[in-house]
N, C-alpha and C. Protein backbone atom coordinates (compact mmCIF):
# COMPACT_ATOMS: atom_id res chain seq x y z
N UNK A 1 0.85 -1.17 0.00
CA UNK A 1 0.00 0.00 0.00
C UNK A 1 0.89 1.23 0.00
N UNK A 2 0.65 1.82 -0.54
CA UNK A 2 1.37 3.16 -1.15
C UNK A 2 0.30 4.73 -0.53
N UNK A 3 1.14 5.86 0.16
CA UNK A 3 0.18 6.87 0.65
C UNK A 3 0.94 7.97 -0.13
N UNK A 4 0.28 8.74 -0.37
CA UNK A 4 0.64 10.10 -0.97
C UNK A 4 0.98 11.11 0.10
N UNK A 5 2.41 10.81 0.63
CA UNK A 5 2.98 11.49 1.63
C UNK A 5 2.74 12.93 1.63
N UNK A 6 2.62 13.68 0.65
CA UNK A 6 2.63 15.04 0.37
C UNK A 6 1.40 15.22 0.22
N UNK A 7 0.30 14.66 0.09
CA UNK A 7 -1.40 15.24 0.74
C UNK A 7 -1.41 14.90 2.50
N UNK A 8 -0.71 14.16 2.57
CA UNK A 8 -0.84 13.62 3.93
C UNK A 8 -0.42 14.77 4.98
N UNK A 9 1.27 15.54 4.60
CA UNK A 9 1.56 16.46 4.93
C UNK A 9 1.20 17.64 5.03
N UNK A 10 0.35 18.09 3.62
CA UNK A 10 -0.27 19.27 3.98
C UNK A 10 -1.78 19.16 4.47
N UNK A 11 -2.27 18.29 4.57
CA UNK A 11 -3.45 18.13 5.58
C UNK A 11 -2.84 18.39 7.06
N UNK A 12 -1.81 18.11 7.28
CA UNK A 12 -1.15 18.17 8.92
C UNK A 12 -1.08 19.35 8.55
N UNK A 13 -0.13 20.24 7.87
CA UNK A 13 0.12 21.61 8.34
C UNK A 13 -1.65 22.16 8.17
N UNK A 14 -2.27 21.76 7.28
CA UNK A 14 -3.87 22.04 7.95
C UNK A 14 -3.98 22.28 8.98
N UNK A 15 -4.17 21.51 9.59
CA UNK A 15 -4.59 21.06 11.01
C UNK A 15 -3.84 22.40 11.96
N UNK A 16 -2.38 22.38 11.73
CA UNK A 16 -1.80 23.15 12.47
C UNK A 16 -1.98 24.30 12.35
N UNK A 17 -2.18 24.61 11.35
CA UNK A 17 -2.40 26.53 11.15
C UNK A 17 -3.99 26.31 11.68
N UNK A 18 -4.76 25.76 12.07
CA UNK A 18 -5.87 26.00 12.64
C UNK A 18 -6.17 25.92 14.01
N UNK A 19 -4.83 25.24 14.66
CA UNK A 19 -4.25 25.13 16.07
C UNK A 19 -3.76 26.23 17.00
N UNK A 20 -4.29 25.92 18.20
CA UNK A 20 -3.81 26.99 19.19
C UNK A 20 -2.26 26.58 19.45
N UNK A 21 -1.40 27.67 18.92
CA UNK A 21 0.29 26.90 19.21
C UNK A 21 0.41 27.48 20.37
N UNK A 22 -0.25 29.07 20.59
CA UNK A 22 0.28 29.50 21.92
C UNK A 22 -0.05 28.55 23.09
N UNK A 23 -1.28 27.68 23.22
CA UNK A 23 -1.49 27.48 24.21
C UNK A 23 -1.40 25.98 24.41
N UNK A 24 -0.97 25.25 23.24
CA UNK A 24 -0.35 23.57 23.38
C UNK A 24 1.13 23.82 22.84
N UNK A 25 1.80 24.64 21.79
CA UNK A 25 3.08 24.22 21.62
C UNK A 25 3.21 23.83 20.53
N UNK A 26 4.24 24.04 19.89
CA UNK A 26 4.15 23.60 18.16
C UNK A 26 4.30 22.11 18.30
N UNK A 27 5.64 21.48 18.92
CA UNK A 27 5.90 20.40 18.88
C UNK A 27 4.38 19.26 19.37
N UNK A 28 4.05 19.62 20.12
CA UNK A 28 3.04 18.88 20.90
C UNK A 28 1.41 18.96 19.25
N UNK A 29 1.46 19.87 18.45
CA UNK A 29 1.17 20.57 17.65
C UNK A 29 1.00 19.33 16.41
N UNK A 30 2.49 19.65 16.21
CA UNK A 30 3.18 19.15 14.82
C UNK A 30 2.84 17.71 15.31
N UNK A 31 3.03 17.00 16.08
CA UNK A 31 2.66 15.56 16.55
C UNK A 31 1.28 14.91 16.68
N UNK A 32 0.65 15.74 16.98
CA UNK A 32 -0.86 15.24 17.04
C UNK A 32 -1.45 15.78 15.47
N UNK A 33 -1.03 16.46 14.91
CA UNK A 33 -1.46 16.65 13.36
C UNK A 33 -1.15 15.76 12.60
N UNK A 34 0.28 15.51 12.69
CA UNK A 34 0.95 14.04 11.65
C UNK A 34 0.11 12.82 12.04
N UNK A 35 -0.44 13.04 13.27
CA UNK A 35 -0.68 11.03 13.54
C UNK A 35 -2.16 11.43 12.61
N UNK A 36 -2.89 12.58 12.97
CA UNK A 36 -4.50 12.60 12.79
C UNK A 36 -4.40 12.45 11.27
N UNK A 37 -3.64 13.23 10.33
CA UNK A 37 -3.01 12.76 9.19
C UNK A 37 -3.06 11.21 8.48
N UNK A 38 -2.14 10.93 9.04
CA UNK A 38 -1.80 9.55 9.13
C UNK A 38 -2.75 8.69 9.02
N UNK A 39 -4.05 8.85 10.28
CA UNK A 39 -4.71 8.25 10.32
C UNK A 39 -6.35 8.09 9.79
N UNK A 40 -6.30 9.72 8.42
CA UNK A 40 -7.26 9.77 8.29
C UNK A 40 -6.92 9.68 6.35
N UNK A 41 -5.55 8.78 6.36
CA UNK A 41 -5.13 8.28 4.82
C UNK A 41 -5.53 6.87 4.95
N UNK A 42 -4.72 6.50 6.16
CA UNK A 42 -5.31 4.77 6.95
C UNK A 42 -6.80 4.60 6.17
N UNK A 43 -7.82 5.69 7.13
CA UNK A 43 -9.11 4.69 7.03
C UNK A 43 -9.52 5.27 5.38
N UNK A 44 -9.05 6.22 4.59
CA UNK A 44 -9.27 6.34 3.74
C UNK A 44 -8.59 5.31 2.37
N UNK A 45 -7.83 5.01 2.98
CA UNK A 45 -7.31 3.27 1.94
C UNK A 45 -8.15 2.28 2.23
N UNK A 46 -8.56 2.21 3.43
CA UNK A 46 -9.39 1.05 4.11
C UNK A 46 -10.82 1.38 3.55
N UNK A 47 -11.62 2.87 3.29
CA UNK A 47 -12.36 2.77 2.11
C UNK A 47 -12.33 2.36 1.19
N UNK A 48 -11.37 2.82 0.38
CA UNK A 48 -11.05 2.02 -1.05
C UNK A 48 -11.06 0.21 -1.24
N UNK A 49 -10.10 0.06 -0.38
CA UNK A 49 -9.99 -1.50 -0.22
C UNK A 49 -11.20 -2.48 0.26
N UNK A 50 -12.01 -1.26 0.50
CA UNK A 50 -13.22 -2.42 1.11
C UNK A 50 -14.57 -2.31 -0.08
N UNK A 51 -14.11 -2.04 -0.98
CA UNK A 51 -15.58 -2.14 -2.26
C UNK A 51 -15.86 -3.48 -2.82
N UNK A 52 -16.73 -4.10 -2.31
CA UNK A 52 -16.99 -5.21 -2.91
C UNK A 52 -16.51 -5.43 -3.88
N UNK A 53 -15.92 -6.78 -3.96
CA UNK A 53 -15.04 -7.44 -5.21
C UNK A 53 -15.67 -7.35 -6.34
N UNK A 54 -17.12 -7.45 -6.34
CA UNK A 54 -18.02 -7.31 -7.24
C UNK A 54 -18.09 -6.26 -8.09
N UNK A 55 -17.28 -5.34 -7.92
CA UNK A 55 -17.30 -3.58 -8.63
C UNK A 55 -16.31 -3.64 -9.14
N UNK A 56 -15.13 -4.09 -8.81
CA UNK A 56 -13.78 -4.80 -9.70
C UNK A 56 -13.81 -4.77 -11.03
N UNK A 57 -12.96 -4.14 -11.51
CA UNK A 57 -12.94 -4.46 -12.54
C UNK A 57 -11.78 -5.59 -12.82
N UNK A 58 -11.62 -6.55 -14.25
CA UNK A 58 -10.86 -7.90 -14.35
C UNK A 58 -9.17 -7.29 -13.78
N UNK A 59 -8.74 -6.22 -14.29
CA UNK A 59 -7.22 -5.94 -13.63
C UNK A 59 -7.64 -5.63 -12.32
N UNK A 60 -8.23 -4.86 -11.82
CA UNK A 60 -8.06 -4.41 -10.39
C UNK A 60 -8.11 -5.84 -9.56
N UNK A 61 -8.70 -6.63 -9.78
CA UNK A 61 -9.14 -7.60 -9.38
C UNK A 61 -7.32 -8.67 -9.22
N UNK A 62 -7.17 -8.17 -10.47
CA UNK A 62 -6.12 -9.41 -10.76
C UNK A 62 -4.75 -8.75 -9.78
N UNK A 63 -4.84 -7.05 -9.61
CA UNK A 63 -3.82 -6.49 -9.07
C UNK A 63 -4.36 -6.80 -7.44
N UNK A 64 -5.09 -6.71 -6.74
CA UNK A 64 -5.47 -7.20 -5.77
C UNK A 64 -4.73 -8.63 -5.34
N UNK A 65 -5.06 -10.02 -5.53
CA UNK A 65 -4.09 -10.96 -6.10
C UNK A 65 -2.83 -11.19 -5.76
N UNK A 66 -2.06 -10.51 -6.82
CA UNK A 66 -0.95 -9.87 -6.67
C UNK A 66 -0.49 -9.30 -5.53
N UNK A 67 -1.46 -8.28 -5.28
CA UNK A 67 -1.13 -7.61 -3.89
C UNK A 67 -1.10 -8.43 -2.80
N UNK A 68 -1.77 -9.05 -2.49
CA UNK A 68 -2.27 -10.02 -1.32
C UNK A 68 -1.30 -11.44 -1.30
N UNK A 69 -0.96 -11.65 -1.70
CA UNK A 69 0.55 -12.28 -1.99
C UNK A 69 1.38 -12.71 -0.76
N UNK A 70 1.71 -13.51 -0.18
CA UNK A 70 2.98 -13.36 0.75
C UNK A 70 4.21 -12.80 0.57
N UNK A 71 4.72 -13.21 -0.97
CA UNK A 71 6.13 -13.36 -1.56
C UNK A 71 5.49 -13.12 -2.88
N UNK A 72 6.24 -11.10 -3.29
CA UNK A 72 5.96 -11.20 -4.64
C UNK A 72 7.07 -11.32 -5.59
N UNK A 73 7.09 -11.55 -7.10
CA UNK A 73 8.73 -11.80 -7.67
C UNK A 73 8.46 -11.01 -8.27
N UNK A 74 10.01 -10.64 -8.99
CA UNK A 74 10.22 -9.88 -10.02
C UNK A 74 8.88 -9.82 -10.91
N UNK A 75 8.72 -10.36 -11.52
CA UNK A 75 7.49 -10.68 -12.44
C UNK A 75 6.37 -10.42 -12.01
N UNK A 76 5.93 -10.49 -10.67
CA UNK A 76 5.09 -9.96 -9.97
C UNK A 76 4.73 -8.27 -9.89
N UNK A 77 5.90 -7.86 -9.73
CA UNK A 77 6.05 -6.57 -9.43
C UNK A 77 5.86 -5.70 -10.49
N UNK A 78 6.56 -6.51 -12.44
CA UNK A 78 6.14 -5.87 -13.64
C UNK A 78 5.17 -5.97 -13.82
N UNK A 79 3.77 -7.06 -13.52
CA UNK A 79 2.60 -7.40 -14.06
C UNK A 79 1.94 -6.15 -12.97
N UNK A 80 2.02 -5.79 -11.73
CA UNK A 80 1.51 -4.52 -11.13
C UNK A 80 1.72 -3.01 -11.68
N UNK A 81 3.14 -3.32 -11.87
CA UNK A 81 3.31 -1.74 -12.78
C UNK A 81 2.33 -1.87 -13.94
N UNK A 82 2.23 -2.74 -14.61
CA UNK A 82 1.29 -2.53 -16.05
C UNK A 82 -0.04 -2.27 -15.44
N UNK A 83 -0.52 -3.17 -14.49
CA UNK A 83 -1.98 -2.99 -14.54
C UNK A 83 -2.09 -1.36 -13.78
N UNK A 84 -1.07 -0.86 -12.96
CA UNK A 84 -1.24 0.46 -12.06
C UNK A 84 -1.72 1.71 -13.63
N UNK A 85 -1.12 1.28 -14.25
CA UNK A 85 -0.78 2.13 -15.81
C UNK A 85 -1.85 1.93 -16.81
N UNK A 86 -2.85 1.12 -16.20
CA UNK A 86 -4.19 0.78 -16.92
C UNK A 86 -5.32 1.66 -16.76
């Protein structure tokens, strides 16, 4: 699973420019923004990932698969780049 670090980030500095720094502290600040961040890409993958298999289309389906994998190979990893590129 892959997150788009740089929406993730400026949703935190969100958060923070809407924060009282005088009266919690940047650091205390900057820390509780990154996790809320963090954790609101979490349940937003965990949306995505939870659409019934049934809405799938035949690659997503097949990249799923793939994904879910224990041990992926080389070959594994080219047949994902193609279908990501679909």
């Amino acid at each position: 699973m892959t997150y788009d670090r740089s929406a993730i980030m400026r949703r935190a500095w969100e958060i923070i420019r809407k924060a009282d720094v005088a009266r919690f502290g940047l650091n205390v600040i900057k820390r509780n923004a990154l996790r809320a961040a963090w954790q609101e890409a979490k349940f937003a993958a965990e949306d995505a990932a939870a659409r019934p298999v049934a809405e799938l289309s035949a690659a997503e389906k097949e990249l799923v698969c793939i994904e879910n994998k224990n041990r992926q190979t080389d070959a594994d990893q080219r047949r994902m780049e193609e279908l990501r590129r679909i």
